[in-house]
Structure formats: structure tokens, C-alpha cells
C-alpha atoms as a PDB file:
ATOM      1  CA  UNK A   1      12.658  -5.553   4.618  1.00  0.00           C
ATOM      2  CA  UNK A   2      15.652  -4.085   6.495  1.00  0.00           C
ATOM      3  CA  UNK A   3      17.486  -6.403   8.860  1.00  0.00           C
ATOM      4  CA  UNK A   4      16.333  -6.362  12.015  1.00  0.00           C
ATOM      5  CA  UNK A   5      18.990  -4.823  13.730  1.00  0.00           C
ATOM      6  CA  UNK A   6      19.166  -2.470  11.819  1.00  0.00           C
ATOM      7  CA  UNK A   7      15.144  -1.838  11.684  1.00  0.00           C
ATOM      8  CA  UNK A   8      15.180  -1.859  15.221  1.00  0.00           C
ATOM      9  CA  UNK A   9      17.726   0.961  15.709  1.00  0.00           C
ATOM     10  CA  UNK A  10      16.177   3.235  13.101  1.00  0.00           C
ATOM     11  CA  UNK A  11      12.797   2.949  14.135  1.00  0.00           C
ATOM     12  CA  UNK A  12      11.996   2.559  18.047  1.00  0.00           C
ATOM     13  CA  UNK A  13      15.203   3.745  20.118  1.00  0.00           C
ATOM     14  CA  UNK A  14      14.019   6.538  21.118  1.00  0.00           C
ATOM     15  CA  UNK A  15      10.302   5.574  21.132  1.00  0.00           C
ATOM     16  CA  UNK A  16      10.708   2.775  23.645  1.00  0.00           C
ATOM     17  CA  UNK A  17      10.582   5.099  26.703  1.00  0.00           C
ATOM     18  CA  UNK A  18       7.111   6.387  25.784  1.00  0.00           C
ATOM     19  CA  UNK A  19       5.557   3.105  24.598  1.00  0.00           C
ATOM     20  CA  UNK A  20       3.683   2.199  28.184  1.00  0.00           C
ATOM     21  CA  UNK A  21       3.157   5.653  28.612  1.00  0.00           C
ATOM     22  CA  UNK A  22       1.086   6.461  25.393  1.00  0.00           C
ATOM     23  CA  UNK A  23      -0.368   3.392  23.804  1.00  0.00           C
ATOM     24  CA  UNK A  24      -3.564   2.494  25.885  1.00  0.00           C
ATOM     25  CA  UNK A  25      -3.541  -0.870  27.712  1.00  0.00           C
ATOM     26  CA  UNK A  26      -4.880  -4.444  26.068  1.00  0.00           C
ATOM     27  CA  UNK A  27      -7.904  -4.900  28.142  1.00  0.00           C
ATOM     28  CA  UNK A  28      -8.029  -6.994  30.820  1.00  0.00           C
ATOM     29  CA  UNK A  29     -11.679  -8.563  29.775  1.00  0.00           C
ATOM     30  CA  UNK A  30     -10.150  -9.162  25.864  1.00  0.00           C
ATOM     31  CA  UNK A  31      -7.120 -11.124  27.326  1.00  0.00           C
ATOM     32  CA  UNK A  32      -9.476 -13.483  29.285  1.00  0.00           C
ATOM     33  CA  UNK A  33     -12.058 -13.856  26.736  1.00  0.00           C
ATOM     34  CA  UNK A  34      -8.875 -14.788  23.855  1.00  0.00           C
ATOM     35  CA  UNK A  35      -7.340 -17.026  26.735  1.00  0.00           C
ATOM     36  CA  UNK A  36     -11.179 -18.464  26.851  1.00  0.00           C
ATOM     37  CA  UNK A  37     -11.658 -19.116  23.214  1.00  0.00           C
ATOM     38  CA  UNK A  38      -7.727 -20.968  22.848  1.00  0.00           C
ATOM     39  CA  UNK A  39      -8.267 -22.806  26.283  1.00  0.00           C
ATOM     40  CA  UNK A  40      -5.173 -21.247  27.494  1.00  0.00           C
ATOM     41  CA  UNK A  41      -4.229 -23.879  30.768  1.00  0.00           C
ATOM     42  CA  UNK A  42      -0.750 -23.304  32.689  1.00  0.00           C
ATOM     43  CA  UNK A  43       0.271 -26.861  30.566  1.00  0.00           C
ATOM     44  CA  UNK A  44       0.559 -24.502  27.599  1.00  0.00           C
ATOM     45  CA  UNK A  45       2.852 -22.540  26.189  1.00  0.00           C
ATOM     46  CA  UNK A  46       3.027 -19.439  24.283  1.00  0.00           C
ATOM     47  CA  UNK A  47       5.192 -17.112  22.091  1.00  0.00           C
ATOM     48  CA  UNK A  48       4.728 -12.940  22.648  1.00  0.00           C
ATOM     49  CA  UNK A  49       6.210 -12.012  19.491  1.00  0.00           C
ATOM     50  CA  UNK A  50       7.405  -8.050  19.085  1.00  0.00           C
ATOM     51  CA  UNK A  51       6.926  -7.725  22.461  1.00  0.00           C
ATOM     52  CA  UNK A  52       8.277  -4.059  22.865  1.00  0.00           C
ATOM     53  CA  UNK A  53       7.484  -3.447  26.575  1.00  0.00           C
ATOM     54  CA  UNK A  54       5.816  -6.724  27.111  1.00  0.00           C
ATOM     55  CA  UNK A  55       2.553  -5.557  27.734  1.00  0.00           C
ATOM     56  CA  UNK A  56       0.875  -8.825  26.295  1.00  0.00           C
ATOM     57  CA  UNK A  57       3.285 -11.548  27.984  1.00  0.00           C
ATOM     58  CA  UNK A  58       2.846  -9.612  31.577  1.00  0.00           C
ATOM     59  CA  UNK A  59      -1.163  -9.817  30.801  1.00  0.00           C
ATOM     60  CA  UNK A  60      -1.336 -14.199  29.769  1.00  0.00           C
ATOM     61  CA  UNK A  61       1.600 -15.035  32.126  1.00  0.00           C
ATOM     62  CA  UNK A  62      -1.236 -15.773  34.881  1.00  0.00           C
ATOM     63  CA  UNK A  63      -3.158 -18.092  32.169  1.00  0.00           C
ATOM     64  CA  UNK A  64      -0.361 -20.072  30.584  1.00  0.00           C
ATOM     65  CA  UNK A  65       2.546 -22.456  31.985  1.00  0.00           C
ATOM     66  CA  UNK A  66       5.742 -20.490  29.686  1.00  0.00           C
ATOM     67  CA  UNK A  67       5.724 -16.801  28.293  1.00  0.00           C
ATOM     68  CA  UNK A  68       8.669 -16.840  25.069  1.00  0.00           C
ATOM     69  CA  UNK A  69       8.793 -12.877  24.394  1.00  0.00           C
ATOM     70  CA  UNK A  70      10.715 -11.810  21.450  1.00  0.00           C
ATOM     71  CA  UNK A  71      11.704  -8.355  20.081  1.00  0.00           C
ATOM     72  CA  UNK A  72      14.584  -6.721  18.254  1.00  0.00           C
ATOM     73  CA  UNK A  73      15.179  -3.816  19.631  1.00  0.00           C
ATOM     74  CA  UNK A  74      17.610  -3.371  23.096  1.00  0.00           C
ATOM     75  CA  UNK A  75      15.722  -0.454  24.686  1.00  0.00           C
ATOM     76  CA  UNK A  76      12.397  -2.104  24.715  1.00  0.00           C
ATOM     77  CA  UNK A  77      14.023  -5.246  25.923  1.00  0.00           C
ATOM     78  CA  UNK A  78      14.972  -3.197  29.171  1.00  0.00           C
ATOM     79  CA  UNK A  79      11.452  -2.820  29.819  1.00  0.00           C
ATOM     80  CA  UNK A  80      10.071  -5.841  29.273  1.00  0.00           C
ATOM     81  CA  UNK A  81      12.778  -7.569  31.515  1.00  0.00           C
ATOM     82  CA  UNK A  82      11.600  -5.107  33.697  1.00  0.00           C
ATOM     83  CA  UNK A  83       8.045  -5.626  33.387  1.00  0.00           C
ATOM     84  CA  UNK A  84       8.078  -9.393  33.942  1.00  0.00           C
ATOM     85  CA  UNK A  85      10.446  -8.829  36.807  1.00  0.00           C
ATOM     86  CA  UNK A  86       8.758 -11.136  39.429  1.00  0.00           C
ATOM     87  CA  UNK A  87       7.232 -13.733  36.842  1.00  0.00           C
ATOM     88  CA  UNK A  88       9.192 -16.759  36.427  1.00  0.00           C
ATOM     89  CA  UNK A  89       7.408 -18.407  33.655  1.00  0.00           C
ATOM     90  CA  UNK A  90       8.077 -15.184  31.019  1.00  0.00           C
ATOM     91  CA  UNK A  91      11.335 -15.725  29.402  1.00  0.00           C
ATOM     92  CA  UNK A  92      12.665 -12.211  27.129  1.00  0.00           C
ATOM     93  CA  UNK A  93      15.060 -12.953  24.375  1.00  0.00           C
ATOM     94  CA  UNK A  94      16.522 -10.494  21.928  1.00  0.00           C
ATOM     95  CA  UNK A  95      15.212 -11.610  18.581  1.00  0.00           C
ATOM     96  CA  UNK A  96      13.009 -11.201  15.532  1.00  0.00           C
ATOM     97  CA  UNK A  97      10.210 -12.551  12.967  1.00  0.00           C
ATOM     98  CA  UNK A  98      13.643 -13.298  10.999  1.00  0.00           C
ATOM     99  CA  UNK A  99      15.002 -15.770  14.047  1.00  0.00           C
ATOM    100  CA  UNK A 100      11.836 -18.220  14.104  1.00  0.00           C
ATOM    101  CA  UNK A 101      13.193 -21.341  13.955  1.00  0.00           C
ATOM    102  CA  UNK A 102      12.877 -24.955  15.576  1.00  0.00           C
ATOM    103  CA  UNK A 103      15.653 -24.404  18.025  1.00  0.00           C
ATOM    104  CA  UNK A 104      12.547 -22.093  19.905  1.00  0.00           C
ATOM    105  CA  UNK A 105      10.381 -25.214  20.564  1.00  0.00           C
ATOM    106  CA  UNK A 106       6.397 -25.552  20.182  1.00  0.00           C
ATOM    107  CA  UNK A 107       3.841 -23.239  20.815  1.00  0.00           C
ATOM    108  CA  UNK A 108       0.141 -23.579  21.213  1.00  0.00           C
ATOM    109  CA  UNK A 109      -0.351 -19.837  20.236  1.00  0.00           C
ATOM    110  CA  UNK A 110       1.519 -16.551  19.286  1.00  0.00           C
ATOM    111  CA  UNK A 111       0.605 -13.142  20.064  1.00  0.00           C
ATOM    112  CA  UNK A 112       1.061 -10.229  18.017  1.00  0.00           C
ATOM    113  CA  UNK A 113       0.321  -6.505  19.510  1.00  0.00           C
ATOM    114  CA  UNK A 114       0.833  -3.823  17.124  1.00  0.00           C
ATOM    115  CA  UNK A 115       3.472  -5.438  15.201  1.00  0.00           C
ATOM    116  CA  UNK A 116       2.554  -8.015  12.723  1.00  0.00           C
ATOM    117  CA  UNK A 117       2.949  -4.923   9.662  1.00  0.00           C
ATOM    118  CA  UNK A 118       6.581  -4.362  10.404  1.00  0.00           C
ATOM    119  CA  UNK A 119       7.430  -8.467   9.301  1.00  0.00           C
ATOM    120  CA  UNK A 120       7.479 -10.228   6.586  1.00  0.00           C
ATOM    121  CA  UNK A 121       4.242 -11.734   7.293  1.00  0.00           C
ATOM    122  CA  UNK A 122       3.781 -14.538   4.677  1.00  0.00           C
ATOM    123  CA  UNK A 123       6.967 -15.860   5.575  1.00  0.00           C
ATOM    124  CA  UNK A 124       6.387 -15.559   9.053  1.00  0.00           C
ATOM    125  CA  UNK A 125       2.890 -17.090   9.098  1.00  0.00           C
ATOM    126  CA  UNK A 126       5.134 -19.826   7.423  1.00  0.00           C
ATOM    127  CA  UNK A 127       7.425 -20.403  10.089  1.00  0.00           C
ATOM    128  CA  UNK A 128       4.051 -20.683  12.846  1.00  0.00           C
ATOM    129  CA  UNK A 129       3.523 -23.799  10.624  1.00  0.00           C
ATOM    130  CA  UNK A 130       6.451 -25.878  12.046  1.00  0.00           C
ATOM    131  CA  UNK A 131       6.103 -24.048  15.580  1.00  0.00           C
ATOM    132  CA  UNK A 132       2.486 -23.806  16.385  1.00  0.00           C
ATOM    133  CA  UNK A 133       0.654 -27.167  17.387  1.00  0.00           C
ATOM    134  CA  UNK A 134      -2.346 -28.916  15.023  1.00  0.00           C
ATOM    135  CA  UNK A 135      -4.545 -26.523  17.399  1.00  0.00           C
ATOM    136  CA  UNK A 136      -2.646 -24.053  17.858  1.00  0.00           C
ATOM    137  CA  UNK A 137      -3.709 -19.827  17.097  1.00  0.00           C
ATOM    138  CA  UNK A 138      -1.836 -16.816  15.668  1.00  0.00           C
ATOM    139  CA  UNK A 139      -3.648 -13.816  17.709  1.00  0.00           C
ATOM    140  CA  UNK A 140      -3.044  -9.992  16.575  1.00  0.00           C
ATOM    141  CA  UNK A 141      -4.222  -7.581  19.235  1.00  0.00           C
ATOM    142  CA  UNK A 142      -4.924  -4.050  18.222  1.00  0.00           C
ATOM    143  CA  UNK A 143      -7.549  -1.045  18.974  1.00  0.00           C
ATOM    144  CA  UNK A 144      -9.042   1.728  16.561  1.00  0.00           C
ATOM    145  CA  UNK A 145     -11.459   4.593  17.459  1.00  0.00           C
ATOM    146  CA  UNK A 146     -14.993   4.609  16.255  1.00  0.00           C
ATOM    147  CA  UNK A 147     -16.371   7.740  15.106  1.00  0.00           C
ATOM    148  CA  UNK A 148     -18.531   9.027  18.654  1.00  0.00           C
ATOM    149  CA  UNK A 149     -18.669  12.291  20.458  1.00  0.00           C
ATOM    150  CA  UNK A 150     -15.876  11.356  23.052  1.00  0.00           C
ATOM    151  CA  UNK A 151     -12.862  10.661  20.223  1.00  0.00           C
ATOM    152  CA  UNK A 152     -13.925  14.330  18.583  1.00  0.00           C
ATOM    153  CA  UNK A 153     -10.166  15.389  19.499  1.00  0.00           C
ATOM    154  CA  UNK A 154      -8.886  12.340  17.669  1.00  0.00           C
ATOM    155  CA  UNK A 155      -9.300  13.946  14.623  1.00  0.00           C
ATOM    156  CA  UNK A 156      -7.363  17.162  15.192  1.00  0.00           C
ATOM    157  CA  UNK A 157      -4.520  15.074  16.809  1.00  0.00           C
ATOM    158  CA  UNK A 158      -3.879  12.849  14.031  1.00  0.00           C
ATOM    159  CA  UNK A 159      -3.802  15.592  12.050  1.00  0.00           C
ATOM    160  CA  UNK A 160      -0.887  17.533  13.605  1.00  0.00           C
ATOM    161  CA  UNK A 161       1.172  14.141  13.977  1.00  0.00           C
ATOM    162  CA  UNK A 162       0.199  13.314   9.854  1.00  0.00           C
ATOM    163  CA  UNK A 163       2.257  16.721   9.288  1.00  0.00           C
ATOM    164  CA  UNK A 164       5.389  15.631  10.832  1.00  0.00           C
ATOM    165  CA  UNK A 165       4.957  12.040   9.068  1.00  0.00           C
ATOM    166  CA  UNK A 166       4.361  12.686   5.933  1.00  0.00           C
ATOM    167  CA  UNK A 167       8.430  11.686   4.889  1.00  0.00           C
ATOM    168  CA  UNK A 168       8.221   8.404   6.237  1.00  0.00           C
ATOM    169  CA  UNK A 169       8.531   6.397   3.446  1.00  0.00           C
ATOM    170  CA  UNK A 170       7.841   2.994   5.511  1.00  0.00           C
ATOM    171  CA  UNK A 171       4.731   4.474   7.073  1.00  0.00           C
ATOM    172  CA  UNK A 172       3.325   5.476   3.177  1.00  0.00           C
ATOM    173  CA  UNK A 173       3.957   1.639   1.823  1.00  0.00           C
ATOM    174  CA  UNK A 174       1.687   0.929   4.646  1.00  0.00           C
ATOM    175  CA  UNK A 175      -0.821   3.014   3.823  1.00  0.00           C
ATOM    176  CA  UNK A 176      -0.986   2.279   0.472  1.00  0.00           C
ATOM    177  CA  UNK A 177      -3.073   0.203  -1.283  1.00  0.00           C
ATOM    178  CA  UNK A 178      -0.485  -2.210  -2.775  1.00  0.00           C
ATOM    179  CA  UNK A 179       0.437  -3.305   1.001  1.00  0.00           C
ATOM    180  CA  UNK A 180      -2.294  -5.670   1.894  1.00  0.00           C
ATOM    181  CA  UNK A 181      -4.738  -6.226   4.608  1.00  0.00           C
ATOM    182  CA  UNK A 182      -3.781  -8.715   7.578  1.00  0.00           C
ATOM    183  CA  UNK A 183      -7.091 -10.561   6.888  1.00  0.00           C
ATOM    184  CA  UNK A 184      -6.145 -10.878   3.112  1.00  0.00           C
ATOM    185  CA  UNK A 185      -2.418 -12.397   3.989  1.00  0.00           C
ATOM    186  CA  UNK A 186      -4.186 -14.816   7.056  1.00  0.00           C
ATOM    187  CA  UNK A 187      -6.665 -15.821   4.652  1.00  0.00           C
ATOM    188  CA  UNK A 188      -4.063 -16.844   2.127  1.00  0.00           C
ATOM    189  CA  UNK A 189      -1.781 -18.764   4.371  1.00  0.00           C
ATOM    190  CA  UNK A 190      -2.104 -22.042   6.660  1.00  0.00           C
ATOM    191  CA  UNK A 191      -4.153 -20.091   9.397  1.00  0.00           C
ATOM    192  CA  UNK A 192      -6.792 -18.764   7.575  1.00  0.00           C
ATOM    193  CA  UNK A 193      -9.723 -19.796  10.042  1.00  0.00           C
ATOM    194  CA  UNK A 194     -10.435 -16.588  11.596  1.00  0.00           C
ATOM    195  CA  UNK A 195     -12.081 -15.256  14.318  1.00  0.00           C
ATOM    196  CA  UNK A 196     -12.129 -11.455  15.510  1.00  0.00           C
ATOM    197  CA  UNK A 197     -13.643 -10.657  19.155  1.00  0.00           C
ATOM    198  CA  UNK A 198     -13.735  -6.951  20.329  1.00  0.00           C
ATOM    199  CA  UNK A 199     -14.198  -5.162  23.885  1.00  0.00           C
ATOM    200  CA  UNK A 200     -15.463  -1.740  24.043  1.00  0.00           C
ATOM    201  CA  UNK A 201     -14.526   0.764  26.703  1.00  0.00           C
ATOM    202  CA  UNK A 202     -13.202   4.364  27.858  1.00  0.00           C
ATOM    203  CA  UNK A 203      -9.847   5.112  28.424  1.00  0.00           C
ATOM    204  CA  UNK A 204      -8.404   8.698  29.542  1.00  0.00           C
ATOM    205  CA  UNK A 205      -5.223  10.267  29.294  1.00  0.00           C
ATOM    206  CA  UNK A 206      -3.785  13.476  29.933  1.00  0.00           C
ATOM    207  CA  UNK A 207      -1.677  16.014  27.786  1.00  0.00           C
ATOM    208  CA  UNK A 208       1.522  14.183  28.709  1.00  0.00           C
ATOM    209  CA  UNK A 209       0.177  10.772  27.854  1.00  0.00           C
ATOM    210  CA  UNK A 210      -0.825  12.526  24.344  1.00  0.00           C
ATOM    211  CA  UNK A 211       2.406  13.128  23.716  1.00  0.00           C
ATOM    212  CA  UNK A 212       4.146  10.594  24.810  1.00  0.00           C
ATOM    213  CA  UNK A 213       1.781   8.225  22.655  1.00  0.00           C
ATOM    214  CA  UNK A 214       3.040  10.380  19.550  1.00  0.00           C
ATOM    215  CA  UNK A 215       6.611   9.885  20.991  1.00  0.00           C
ATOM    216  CA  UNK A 216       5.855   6.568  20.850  1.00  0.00           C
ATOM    217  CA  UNK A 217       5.055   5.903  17.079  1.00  0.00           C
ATOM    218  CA  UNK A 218       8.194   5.120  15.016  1.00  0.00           C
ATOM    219  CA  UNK A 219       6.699   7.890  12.600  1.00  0.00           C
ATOM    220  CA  UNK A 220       7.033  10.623  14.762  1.00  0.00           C
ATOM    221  CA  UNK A 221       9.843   9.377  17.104  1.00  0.00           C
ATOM    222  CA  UNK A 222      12.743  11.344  17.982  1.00  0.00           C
ATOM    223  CA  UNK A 223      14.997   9.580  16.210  1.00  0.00           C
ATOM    224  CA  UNK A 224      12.774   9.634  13.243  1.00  0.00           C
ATOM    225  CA  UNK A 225      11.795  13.616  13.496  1.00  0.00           C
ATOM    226  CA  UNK A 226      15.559  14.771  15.130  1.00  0.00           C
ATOM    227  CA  UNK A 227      14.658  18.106  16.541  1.00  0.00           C
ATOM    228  CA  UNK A 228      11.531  18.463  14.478  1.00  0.00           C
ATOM    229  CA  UNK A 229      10.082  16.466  17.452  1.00  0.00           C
ATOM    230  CA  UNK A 230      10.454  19.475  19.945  1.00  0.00           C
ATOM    231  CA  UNK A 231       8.322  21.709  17.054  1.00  0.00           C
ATOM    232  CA  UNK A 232       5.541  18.991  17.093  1.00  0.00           C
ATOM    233  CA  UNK A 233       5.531  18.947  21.219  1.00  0.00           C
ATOM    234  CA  UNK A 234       4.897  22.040  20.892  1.00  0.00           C
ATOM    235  CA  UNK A 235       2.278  22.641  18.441  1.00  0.00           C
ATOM    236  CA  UNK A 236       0.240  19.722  20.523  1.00  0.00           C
ATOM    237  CA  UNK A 237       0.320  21.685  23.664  1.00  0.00           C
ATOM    238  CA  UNK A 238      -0.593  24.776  21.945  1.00  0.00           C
ATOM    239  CA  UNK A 239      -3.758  23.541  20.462  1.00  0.00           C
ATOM    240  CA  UNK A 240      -4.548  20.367  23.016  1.00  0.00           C
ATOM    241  CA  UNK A 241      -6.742  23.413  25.431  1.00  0.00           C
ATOM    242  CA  UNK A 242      -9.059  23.709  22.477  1.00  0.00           C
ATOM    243  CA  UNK A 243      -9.632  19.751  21.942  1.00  0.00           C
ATOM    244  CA  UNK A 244     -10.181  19.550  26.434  1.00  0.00           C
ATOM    245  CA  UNK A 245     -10.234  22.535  28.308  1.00  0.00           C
ATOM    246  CA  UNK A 246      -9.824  20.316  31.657  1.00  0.00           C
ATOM    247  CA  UNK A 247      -6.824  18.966  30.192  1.00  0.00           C
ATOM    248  CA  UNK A 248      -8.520  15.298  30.334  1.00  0.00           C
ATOM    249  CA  UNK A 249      -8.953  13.701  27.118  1.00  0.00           C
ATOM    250  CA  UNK A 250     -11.488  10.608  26.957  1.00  0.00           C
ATOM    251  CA  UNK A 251     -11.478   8.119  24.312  1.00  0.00           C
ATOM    252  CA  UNK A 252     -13.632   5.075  23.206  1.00  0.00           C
ATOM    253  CA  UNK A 253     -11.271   2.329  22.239  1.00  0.00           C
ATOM    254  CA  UNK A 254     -12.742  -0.535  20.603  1.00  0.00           C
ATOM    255  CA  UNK A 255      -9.690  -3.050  20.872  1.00  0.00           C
ATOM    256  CA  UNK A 256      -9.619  -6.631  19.610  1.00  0.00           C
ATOM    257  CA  UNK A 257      -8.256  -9.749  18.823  1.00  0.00           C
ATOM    258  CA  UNK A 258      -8.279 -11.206  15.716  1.00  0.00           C
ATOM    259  CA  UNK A 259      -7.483 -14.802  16.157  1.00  0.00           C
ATOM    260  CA  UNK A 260      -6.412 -16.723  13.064  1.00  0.00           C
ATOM    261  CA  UNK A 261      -6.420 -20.713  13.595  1.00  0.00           C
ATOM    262  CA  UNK A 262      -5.975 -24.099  10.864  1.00  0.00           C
ATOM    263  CA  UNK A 263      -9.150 -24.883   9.120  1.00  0.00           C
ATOM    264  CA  UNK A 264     -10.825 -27.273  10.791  1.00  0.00           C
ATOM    265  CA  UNK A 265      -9.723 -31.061  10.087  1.00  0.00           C
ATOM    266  CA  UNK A 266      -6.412 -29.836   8.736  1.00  0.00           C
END
């Protein structure tokens, strides 16, 4: 694993800027229902970990007493300080999975969006040990689409943006087989009680948001494609009037929360 500066630099500089704009939001009904099922209270506090624009810390702010967001990279820092501009119980440090340490205090849970397969996650679910209370949760947020009429244009997209990806040597360990599930690593470390609640909804974009969303990924980022980014804009506007002619693109998004907790009595 690359340090995190240097990660940080080399993989979401330039995709920072398009990271609101193209990743669909966490919905509001799966933030309650986690904050529900942790008995979030504002005496508790909590850790947004990889927080890029701090979508999830702006979201539990309202439930919790103290928001700790963490992430590596400078130019999603920017907007998170920006995003919790106005909420005094969100705090936005520069740091990553690497910097967990005591000197950070106790948590009663940590949120993960998107981010948990960048770490080294065995020795970060480690680290939770000494910073997340006897109760305490490790919660991963993410969404996929299910296979219905309304995500038929999913299939073309992913297919012009696995063109442009295919030299990303980071994004093929992932895929791999040798790189294991998240439910395999949680299931082999402290937090291995685990729990996985799901909210199902629509969610529209427009050609802009398309792109942006493929702007967004660190796989087909402008730093990561250089000007082979511009070729890829392209080809997705050419061929986007054949996925919607209206030019509004509607997908189901099944997103959810896979909370991961001590076994009981531990």
C-alpha cells in the first residue's frame, strides 16, 4: 500500500471536484435507520473516516454530539470544510487509515463510504479495537444497481468507462479474486457481528452528472487518464442519446449499510 500522501495525490486530485456531482447521495432514510440500529444520541461520538467531500459527516452531524472526519487528500478536504461550514460539532482533519491512533480519542462508531478497499483493512479494523467502545460499530455505506428495466443504460456506460480503465493496475487487484471480500476480512477480525440494512429508491441524473460521476472514479480521473479523459467525454456524449433520448437518465440504487459490531458478550 502506497503512502498516503502519495496515494492521495495519484489517485483523487483531480477527481475531487466531481465527487458530489456524480456519486448519488447516501439516503436520507438509510442514515436514520443506521443511526436507529447504533442508538446514535448527541452524547456520542463518531469518526467519518475517508471522508472525501464529507457527504456522510454532513448527513449524522444532526444525530450525534462530535463528527471526527478524516481523509488524505487536500482537494477533497476543501470541500468537506466547506460542506460542514455552519456545523460546529464536525471537526475535518487531514489524515489517513495509516494515522489511527489513541491521540484521536474514543468513538462509539466509524463510518466508511466508498473507501474501506483503498486501506489496509485488517490492520485498520485493528486499530477500531483500541478506538471504538465495547458497543461500538464499524459501518461501510455503499450502493450497487440491480438488474431492472430503469438501470438498462448502466450496462453500456460501464462499458465505455471499463475501456479507459483497463491499465489501472490498482483497480485489477481489486477485482481479482485474490483481493478479498469486506464480509470475509469483517468476519475474520474483532467486529465480525454483522448486520447489512438496504433502502431502495430512484435517483436521476443528467448527461453532465454522468460524466462527472466517471470524472469522479480514481480509474478514469484526469489525472489517471491525462488527456485520454477528453476522448472518453466524448465518446459518452456521443452514445448517451441512444441510452435516454430526453437526456434524463433514471436509476434504481439499492444502497446500504453494512454494519459490523463485537460479538455479543465480548
Amino acid at each position: 500500500m502506497p503512502a498516503a500522501a502519495d496515494f492521495a495525490v495519484r489517485r483523487f486530485q483531480s477527481a475531487a471536484a466531481h465527487y458530489s456531482a456524480g456519486r448519488a447521495p447516501y439516503p436520507v432514510a438509510l442514515i436514520a435507520r443506521t443511526a436507529e440500529l447504533l442508538e446514535l444520541g448527541r452524547h456520542d461520538r463518531i469518526m467519518d473516516l475517508g471522508c472525501g467531500p464529507a457527504q456522510l459527516a454532513v448527513a449524522f452531524a444532526p444525530l450525534v454530539g462530535q463528527v471526527l472526519a478524516l481523509d488524505p487528500e487536500p482537494a477533497m478536504l476543501v470541500l468537506a470544510r466547506q460542506a460542514v461550514h455552519g456545523a460546529p460539532n464536525v471537526e475535518v482533519i487531514q489524515a489517513s487509515s495509516e494515522d489511527l491512533g489513541p491521540r484521536l480519542g474514543s468513538f462509539h462508531a466509524v463510518m466508511i463510504g466508498r473507501a474501506f478497499h483503498w486501506m489496509d483493512r485488517q490492520e485498520t479494523l485493528r486499530r477500531f479495537e483500541s478506538l471504538l467502545q465495547p458497543d461500538g460499530a464499524v459501518v461501510l455505506f455503499g450502493d450497487e444497481r440491480p438488474i431492472v428495466p430503469e438501470n438498462s443504460w448502466v450496462r453500456d456506460y460501464e462499458t465505455v468507462l471499463e475501456r479507459y480503465s483497463t491499465g489501472d493496475e490498482d483497480r485489477r487487484r481489486r477485482r481479482s479474486d485474490a483481493f478479498a471480500q469486506h464480509i470475509s476480512v469483517l468476519l475474520d477480525s474483532a467486529f465480525s457481528r454483522l448486520e447489512r440494512i438496504s433502502v431502495i429508491g430512484r435517483h436521476e441524473l443528467r448527461l453532465e452528472g454522468l460524466i462527472a460521476r466517471a470524472l469522479s472514479r480514481s480509474s478514469t480521473s484526469r489525472a489517471q487518464l491525462g488527456t485520454r479523459a477528453d476522448k472518453m467525454i466524448e465518446e459518452l456524449r456521443a452514445q448517451a442519446a441512444t441510452w435516454s433520448p430526453n437526456g434524463v437518465f433514471a436509476e434504481v440504487l439499492t444502497s446500504s449499510a453494512l454494519i459490523a459490531r463485537r460479538p455479543t458478550g465480548r
